[in-house]
PDB file of N, CA and C in Angstrom:
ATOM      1  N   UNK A   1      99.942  41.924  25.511  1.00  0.00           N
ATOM      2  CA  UNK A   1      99.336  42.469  26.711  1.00  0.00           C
ATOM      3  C   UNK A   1      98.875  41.325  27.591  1.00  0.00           C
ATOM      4  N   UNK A   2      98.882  41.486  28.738  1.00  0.00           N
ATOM      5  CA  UNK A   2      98.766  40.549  29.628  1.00  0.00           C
ATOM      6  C   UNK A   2      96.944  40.268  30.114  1.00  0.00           C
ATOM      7  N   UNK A   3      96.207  41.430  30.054  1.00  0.00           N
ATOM      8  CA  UNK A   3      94.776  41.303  29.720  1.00  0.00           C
ATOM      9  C   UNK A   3      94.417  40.023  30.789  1.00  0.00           C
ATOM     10  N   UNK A   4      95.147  40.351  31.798  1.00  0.00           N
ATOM     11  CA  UNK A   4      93.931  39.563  33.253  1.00  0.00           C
ATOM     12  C   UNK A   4      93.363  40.193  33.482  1.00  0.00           C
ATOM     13  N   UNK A   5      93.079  41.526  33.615  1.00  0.00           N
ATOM     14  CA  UNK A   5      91.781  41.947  34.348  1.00  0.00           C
ATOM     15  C   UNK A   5      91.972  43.442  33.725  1.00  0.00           C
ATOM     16  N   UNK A   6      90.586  43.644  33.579  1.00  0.00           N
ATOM     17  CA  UNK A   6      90.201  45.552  33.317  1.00  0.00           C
ATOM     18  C   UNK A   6      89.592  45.878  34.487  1.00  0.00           C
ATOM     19  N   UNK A   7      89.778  47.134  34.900  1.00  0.00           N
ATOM     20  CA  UNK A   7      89.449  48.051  35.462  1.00  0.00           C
ATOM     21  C   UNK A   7      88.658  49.012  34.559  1.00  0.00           C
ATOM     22  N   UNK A   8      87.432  49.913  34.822  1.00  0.00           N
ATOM     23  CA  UNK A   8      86.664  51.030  34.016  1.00  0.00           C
ATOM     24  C   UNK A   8      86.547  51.832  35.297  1.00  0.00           C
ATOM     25  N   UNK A   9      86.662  52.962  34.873  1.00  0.00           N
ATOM     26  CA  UNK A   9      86.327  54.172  35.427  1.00  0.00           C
ATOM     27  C   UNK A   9      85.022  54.882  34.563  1.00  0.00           C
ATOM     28  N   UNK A  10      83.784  55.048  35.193  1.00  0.00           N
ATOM     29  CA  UNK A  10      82.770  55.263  34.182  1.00  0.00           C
ATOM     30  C   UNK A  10      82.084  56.484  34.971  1.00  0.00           C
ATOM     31  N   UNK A  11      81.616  57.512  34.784  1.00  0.00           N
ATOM     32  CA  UNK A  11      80.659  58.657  35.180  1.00  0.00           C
ATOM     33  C   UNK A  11      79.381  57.750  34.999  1.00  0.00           C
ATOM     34  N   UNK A  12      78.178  58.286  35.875  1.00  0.00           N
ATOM     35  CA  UNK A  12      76.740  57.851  35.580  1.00  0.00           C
ATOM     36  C   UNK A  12      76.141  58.907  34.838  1.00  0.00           C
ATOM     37  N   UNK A  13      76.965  59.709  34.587  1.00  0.00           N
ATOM     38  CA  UNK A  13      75.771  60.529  33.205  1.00  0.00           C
ATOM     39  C   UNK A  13      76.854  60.621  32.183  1.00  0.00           C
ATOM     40  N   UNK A  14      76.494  60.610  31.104  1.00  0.00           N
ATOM     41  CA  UNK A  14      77.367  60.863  29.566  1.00  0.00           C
ATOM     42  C   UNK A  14      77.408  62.517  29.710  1.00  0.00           C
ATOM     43  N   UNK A  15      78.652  62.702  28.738  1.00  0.00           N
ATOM     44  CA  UNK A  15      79.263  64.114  28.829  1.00  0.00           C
ATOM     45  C   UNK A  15      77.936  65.198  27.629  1.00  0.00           C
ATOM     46  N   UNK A  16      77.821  65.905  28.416  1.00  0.00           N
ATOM     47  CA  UNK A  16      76.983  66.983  27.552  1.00  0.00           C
ATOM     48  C   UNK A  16      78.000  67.858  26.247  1.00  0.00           C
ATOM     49  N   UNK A  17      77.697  67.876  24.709  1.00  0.00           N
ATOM     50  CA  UNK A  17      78.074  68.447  24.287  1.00  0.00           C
ATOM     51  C   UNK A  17      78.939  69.544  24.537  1.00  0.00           C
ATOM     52  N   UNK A  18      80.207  70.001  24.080  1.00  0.00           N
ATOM     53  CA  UNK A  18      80.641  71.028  24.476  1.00  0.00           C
ATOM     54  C   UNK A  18      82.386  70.781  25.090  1.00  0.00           C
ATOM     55  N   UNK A  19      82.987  71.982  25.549  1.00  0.00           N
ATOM     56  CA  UNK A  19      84.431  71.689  26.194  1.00  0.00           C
ATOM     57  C   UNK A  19      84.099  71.003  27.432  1.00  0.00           C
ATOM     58  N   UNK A  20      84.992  69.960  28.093  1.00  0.00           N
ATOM     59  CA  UNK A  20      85.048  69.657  29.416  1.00  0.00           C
ATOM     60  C   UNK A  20      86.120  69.431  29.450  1.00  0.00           C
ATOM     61  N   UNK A  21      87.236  69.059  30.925  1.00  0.00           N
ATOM     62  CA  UNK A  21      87.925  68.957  31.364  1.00  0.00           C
ATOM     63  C   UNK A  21      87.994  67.596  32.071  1.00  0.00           C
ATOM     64  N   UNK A  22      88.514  66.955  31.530  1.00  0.00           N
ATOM     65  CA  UNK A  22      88.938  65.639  32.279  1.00  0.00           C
ATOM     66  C   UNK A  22      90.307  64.724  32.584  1.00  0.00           C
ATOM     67  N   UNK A  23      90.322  64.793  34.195  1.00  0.00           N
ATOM     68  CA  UNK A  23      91.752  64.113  34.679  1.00  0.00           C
ATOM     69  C   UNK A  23      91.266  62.837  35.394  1.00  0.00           C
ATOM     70  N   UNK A  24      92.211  62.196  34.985  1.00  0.00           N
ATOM     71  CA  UNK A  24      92.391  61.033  36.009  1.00  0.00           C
ATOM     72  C   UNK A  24      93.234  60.788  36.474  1.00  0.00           C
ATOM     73  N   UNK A  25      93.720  60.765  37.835  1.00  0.00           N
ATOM     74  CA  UNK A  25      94.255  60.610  39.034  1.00  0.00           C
ATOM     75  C   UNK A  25      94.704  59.482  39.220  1.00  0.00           C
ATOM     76  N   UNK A  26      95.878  58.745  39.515  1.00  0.00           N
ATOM     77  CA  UNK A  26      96.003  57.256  40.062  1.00  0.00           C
ATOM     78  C   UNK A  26      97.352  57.445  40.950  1.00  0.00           C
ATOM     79  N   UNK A  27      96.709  56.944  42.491  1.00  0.00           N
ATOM     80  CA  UNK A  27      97.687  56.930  43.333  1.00  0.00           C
ATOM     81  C   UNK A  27      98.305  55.718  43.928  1.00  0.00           C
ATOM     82  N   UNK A  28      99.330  55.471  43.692  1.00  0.00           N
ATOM     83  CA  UNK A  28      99.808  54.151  43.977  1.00  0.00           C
ATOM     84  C   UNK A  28     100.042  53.795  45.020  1.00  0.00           C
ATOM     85  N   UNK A  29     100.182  52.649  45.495  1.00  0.00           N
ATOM     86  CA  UNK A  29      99.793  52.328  47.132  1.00  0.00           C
ATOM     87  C   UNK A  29     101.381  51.899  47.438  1.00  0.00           C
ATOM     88  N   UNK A  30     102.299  52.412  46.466  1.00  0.00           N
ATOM     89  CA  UNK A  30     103.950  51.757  46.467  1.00  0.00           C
ATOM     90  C   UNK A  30     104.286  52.240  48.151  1.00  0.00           C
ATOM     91  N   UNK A  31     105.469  52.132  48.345  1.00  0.00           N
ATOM     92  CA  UNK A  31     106.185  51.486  46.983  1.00  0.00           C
ATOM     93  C   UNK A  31     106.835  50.452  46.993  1.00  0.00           C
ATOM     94  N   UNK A  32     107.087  49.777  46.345  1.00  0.00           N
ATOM     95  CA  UNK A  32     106.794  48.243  46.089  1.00  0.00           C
ATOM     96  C   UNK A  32     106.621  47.316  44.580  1.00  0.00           C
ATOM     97  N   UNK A  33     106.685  46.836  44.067  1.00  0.00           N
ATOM     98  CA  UNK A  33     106.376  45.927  42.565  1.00  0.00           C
ATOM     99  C   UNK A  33     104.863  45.258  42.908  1.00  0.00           C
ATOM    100  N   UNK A  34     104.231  46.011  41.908  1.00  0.00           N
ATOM    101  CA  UNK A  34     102.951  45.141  42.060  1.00  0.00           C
ATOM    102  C   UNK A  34     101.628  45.979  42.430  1.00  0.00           C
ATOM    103  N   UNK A  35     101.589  46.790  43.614  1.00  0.00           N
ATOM    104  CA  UNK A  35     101.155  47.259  44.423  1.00  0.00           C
ATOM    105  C   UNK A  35      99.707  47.759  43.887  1.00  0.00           C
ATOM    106  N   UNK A  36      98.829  48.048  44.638  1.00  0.00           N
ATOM    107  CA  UNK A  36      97.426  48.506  43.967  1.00  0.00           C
ATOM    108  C   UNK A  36      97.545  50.229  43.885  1.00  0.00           C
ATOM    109  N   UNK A  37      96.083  50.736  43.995  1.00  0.00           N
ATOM    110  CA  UNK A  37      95.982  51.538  43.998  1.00  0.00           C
ATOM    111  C   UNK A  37      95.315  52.314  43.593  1.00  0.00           C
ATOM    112  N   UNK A  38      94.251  53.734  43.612  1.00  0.00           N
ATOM    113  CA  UNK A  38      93.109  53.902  43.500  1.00  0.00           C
ATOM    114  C   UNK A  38      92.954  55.361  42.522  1.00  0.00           C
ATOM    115  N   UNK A  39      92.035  55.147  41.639  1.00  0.00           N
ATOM    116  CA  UNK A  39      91.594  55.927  40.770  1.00  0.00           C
ATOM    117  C   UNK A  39      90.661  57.123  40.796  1.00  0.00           C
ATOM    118  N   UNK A  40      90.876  58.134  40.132  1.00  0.00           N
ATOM    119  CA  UNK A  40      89.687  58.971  40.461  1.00  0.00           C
ATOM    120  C   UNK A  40      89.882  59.687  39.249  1.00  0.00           C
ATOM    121  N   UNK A  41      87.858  59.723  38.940  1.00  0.00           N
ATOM    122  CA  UNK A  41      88.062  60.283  37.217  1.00  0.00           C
ATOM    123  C   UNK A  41      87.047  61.656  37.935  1.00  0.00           C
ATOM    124  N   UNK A  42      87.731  62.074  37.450  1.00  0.00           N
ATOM    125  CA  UNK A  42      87.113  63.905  37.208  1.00  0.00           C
ATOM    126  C   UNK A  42      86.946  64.237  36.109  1.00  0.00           C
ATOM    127  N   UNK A  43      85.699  65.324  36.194  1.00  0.00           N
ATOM    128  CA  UNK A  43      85.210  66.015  34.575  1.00  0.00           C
ATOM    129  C   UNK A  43      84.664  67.227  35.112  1.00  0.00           C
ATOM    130  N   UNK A  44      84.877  68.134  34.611  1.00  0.00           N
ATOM    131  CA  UNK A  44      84.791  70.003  34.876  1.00  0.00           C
ATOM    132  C   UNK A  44      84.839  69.742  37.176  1.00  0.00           C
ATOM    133  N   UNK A  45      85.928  69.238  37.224  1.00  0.00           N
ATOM    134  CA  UNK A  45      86.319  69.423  38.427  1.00  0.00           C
ATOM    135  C   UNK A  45      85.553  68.618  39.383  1.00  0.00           C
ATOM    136  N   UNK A  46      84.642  67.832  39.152  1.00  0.00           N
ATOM    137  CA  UNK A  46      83.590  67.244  40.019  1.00  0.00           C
ATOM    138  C   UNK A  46      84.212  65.559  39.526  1.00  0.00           C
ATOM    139  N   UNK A  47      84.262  64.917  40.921  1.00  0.00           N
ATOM    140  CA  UNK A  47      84.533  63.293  41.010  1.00  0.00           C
ATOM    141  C   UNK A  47      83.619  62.689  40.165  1.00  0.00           C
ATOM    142  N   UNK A  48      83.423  61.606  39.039  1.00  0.00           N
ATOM    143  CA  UNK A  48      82.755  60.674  38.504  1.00  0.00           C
ATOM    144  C   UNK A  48      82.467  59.579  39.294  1.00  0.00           C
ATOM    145  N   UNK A  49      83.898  59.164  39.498  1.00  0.00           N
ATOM    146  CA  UNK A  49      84.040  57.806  39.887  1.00  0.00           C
ATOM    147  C   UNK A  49      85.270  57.127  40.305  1.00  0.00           C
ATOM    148  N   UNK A  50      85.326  56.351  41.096  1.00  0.00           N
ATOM    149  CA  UNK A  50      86.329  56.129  41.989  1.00  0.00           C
ATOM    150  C   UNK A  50      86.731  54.850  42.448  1.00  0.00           C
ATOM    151  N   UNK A  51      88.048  53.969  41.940  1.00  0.00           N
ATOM    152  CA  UNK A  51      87.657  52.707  42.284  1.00  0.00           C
ATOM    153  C   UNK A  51      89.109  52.401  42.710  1.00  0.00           C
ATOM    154  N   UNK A  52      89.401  51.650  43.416  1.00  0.00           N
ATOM    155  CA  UNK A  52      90.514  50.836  43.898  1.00  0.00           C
ATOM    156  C   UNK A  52      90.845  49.801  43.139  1.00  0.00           C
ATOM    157  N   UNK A  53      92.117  49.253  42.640  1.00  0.00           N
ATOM    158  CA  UNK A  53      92.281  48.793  42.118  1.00  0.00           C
ATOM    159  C   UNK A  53      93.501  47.493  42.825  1.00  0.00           C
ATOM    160  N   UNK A  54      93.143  46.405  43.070  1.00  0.00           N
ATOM    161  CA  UNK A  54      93.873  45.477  44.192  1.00  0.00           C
ATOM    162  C   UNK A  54      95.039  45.298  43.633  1.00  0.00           C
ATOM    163  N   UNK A  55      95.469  45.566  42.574  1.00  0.00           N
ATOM    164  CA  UNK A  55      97.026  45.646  42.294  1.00  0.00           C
ATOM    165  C   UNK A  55      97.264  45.906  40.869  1.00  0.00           C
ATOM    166  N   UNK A  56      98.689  45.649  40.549  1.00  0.00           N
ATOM    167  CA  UNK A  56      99.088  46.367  39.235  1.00  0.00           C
ATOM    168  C   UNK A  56     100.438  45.351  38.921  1.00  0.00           C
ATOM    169  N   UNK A  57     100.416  45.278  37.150  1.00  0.00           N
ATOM    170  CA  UNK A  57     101.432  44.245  36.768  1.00  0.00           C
ATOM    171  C   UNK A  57     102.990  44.861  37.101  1.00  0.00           C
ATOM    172  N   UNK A  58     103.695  44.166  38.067  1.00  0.00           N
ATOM    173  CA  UNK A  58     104.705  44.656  38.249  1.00  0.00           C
ATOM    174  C   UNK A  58     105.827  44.833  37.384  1.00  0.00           C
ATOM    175  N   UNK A  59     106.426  43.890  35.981  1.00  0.00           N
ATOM    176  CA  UNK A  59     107.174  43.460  35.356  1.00  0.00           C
ATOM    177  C   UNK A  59     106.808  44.253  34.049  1.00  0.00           C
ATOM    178  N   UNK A  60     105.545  43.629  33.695  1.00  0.00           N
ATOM    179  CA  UNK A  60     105.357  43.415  31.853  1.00  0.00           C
ATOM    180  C   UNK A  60     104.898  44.519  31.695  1.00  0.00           C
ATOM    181  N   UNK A  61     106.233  44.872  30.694  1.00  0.00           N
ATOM    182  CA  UNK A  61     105.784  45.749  29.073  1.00  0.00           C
ATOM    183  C   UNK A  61     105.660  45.239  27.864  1.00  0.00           C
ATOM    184  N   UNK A  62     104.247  45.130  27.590  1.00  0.00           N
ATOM    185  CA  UNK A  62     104.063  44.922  26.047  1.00  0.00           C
ATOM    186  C   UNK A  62     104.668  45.506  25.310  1.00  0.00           C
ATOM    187  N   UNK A  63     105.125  44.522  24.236  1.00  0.00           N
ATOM    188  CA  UNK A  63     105.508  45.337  22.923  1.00  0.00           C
ATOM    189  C   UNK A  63     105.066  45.647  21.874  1.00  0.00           C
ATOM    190  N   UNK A  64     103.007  44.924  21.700  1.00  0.00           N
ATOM    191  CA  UNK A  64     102.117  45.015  20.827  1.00  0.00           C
ATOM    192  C   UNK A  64     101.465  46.176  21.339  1.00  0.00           C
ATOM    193  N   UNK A  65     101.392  46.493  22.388  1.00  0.00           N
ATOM    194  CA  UNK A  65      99.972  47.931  23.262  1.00  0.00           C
ATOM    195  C   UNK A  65     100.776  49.892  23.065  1.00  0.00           C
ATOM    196  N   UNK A  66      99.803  49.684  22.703  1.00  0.00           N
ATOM    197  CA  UNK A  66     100.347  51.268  22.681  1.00  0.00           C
ATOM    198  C   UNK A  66      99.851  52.317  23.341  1.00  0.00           C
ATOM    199  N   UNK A  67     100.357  53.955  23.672  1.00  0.00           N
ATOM    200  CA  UNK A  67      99.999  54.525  24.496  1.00  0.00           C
ATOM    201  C   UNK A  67      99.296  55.391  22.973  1.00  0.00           C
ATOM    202  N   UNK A  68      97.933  55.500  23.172  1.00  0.00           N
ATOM    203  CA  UNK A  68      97.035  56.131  22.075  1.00  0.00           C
ATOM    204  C   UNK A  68      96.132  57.481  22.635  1.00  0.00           C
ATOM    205  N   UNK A  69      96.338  58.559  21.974  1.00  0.00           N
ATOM    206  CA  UNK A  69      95.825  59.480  22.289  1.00  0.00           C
ATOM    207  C   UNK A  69      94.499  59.623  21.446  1.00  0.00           C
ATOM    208  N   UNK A  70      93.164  59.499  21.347  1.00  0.00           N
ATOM    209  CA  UNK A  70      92.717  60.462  20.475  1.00  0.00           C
ATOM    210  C   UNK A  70      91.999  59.245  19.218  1.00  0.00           C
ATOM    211  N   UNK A  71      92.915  58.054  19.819  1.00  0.00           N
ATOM    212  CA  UNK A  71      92.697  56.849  18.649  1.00  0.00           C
ATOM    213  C   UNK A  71      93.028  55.399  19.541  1.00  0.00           C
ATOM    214  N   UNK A  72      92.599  54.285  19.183  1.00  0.00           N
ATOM    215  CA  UNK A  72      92.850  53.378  19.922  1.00  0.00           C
ATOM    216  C   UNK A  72      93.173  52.448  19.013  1.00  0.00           C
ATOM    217  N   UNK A  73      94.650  51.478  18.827  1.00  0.00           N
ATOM    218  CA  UNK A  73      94.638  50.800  17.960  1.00  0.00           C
ATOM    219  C   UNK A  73      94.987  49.054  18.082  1.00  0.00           C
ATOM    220  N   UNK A  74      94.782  48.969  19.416  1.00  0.00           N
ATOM    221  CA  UNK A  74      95.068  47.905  19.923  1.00  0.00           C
ATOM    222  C   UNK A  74      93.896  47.154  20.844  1.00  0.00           C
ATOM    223  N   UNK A  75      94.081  46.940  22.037  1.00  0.00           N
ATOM    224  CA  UNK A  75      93.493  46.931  23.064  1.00  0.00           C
ATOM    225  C   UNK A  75      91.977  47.168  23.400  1.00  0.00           C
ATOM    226  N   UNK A  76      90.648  47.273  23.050  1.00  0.00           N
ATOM    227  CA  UNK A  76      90.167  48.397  23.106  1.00  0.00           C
ATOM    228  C   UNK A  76      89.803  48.282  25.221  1.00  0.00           C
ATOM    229  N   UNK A  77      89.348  49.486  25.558  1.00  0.00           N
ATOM    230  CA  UNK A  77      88.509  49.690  26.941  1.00  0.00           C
ATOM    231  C   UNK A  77      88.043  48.700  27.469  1.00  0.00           C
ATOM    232  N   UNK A  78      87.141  48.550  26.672  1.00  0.00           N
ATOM    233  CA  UNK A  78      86.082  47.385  26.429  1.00  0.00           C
ATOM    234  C   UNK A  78      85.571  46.740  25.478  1.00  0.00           C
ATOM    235  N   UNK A  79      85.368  45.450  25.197  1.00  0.00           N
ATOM    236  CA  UNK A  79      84.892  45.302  24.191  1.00  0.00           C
ATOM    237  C   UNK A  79      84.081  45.351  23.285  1.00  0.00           C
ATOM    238  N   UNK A  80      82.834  45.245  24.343  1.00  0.00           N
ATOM    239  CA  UNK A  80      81.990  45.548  23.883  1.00  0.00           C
ATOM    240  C   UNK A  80      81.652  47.147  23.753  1.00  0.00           C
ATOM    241  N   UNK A  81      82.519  48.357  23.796  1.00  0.00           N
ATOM    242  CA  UNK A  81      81.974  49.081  23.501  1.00  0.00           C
ATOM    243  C   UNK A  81      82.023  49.956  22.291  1.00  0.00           C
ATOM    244  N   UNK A  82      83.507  49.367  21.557  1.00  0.00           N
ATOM    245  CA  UNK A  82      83.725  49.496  20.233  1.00  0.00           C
ATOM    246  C   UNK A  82      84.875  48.740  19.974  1.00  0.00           C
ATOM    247  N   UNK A  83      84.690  48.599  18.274  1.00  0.00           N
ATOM    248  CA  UNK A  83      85.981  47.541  17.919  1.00  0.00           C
ATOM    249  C   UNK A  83      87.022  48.145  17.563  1.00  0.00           C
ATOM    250  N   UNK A  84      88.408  47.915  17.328  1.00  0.00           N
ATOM    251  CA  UNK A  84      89.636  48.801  17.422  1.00  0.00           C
ATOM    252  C   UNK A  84      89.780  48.242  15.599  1.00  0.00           C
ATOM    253  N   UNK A  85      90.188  49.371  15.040  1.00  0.00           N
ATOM    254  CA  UNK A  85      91.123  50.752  14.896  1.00  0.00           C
ATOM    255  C   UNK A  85      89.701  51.363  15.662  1.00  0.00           C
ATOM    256  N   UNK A  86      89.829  52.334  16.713  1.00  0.00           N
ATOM    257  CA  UNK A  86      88.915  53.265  16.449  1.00  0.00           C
ATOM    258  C   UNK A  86      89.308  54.579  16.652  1.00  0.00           C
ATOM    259  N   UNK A  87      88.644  55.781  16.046  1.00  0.00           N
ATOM    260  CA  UNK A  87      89.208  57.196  16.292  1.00  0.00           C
ATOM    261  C   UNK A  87      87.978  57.801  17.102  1.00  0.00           C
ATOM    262  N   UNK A  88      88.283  58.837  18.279  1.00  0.00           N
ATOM    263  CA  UNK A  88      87.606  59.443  18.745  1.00  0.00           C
ATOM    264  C   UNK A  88      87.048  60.347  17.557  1.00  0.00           C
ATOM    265  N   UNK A  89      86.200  61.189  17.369  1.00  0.00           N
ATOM    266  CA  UNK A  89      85.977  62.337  16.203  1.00  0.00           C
ATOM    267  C   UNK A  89      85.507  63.720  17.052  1.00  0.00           C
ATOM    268  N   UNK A  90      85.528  63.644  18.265  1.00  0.00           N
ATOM    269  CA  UNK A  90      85.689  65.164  19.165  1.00  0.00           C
ATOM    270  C   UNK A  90      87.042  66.017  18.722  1.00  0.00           C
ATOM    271  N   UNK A  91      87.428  66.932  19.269  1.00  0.00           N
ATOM    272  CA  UNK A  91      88.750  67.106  19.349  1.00  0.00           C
ATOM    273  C   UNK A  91      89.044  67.496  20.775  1.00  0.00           C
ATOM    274  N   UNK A  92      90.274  67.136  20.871  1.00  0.00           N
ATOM    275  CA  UNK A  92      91.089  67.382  22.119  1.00  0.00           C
ATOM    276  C   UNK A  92      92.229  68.511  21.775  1.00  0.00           C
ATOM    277  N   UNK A  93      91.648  69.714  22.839  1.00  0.00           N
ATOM    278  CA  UNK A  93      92.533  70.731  22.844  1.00  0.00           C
ATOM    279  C   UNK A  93      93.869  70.793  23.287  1.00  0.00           C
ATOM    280  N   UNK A  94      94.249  70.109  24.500  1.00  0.00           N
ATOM    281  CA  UNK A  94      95.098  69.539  25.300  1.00  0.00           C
ATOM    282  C   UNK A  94      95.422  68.882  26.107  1.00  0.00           C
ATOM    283  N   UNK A  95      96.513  67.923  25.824  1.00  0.00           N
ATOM    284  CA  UNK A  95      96.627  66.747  26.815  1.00  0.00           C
ATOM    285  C   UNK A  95      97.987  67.077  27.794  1.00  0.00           C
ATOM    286  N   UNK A  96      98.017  66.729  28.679  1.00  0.00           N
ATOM    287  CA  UNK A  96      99.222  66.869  30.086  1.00  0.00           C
ATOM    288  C   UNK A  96      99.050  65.859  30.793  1.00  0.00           C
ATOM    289  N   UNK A  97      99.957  65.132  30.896  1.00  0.00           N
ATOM    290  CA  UNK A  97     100.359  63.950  30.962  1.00  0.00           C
ATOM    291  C   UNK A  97     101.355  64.007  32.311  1.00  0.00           C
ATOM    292  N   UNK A  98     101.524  63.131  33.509  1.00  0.00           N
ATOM    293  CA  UNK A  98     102.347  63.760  34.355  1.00  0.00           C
ATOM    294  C   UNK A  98     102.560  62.481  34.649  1.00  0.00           C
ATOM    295  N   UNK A  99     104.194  62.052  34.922  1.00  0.00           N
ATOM    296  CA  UNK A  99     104.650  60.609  36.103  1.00  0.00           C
ATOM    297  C   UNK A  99     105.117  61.135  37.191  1.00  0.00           C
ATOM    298  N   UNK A 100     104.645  60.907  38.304  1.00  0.00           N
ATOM    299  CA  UNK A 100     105.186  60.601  39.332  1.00  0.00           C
ATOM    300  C   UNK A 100     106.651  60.365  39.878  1.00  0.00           C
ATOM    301  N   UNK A 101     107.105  60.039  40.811  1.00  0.00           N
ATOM    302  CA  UNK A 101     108.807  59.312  41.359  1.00  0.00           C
ATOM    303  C   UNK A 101     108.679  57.783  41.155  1.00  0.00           C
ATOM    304  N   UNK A 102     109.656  57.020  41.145  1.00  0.00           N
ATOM    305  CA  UNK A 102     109.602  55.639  41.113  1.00  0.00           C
ATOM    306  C   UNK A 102     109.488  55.592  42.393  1.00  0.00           C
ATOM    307  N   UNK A 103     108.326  54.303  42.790  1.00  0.00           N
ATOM    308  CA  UNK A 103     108.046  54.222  43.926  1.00  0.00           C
ATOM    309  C   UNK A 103     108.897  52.574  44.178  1.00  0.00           C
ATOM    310  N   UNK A 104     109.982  52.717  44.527  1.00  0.00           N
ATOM    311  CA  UNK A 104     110.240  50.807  44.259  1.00  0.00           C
ATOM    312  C   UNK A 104     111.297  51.034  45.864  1.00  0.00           C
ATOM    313  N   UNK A 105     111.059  50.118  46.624  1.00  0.00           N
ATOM    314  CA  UNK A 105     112.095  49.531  47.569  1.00  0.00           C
ATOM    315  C   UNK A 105     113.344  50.095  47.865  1.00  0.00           C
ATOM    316  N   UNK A 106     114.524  49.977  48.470  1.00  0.00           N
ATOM    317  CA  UNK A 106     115.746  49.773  48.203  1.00  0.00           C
ATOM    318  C   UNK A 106     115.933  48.232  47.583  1.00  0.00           C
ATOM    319  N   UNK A 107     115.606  47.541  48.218  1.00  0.00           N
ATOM    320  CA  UNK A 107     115.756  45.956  47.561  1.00  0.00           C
ATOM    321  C   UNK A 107     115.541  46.009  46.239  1.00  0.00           C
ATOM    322  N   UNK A 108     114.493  46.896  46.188  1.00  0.00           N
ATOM    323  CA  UNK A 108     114.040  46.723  44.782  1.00  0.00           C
ATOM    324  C   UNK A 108     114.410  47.477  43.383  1.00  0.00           C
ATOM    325  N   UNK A 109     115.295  48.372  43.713  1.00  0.00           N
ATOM    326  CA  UNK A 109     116.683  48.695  43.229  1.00  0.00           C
ATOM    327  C   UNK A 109     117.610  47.995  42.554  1.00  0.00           C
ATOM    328  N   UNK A 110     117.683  47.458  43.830  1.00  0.00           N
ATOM    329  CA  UNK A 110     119.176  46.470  44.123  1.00  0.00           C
ATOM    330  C   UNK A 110     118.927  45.578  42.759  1.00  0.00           C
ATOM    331  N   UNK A 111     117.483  45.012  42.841  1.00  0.00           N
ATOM    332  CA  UNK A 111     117.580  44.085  41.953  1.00  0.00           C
ATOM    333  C   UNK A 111     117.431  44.348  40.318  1.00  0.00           C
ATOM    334  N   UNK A 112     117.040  45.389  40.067  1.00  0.00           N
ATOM    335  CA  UNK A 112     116.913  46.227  38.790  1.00  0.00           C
ATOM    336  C   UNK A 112     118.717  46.106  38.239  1.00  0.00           C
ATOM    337  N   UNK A 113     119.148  46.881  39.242  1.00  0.00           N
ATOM    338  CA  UNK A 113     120.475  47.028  38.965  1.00  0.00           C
ATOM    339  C   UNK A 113     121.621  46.145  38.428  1.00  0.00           C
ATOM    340  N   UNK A 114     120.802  45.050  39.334  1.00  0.00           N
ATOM    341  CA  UNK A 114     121.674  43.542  39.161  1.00  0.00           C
ATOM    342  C   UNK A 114     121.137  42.981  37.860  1.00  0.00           C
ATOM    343  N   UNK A 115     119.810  42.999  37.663  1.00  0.00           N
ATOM    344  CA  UNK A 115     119.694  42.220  36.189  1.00  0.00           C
ATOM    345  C   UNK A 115     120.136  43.477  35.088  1.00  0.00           C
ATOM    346  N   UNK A 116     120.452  44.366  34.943  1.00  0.00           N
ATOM    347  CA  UNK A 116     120.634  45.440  34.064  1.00  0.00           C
ATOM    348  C   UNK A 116     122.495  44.845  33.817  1.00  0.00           C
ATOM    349  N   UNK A 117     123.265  44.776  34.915  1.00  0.00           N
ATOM    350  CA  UNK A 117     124.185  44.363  35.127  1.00  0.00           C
ATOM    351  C   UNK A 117     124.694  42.831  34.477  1.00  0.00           C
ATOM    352  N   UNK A 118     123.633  42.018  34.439  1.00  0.00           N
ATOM    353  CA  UNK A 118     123.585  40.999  33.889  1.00  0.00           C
ATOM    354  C   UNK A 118     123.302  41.503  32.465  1.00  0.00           C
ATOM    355  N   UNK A 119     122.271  41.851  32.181  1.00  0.00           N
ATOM    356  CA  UNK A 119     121.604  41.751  30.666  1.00  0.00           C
ATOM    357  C   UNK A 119     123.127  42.692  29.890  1.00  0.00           C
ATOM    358  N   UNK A 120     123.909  43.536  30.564  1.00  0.00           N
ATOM    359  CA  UNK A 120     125.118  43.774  29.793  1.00  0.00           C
ATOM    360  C   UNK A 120     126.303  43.066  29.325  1.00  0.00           C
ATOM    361  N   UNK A 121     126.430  41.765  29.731  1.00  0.00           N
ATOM    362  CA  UNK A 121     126.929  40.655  30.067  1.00  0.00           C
ATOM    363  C   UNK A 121     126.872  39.991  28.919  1.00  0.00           C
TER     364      UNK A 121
END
């Protein structure tokens, strides 16, 4: 993982016992490689918190980081706020997960295409 910089999205009050609903939103400022773009965490439908984020790694996929639901076994949030392996112990009823369109150039196509073209080579 490349781990230049974290971003947190944090509510100012902790979640009250019980079901809630929470999405987070991220709209990209593409399209483009790199590009920033701004966050918004919701919980039972009401904004937490909201932050812009001045950009995003255009290239790198780790091959140590994982996408963890429920458990974190890499990476953690933060550090200081727990150490990894860690398991949430709530339960989560359901997760929905949604991507977007590729937001990239024509140029920026072009050039996908061409190293894909190469790397078959």
């Amino acid at each position: 993982m490349a781990d230049l910089e974290r971003f947190r999205w944090e509510g100012k009050d902790a979640l009250t016992p019980g079901k809630h609903t929470i999405v987070f939103d991220f709209k990209y400022d593409g399209p483009g490689f790199g590009k920033g773009g701004t966050g918004v965490l919701k919980v039972d439908d009401k904004e937490a918190a909201t932050n812009k984020v001045p950009h995003t790694l255009p290239f790198i996929m780790s091959i140590d980081e994982t996408f963890d639901v429920g458990v974190d076994t890499r990476t953690p949030v933060a550090d200081k706020d727990y150490q990894v392996p860690f398991r949430f112990s709530g339960k989560i009823d359901k997760l929905t997960f949604k991507v977007g369109p590729v937001q990239l150039t024509s140029d920026e196509h072009q050039i996908i295409r061409h190293a894909r073209a190469g790397a078959n080579n």
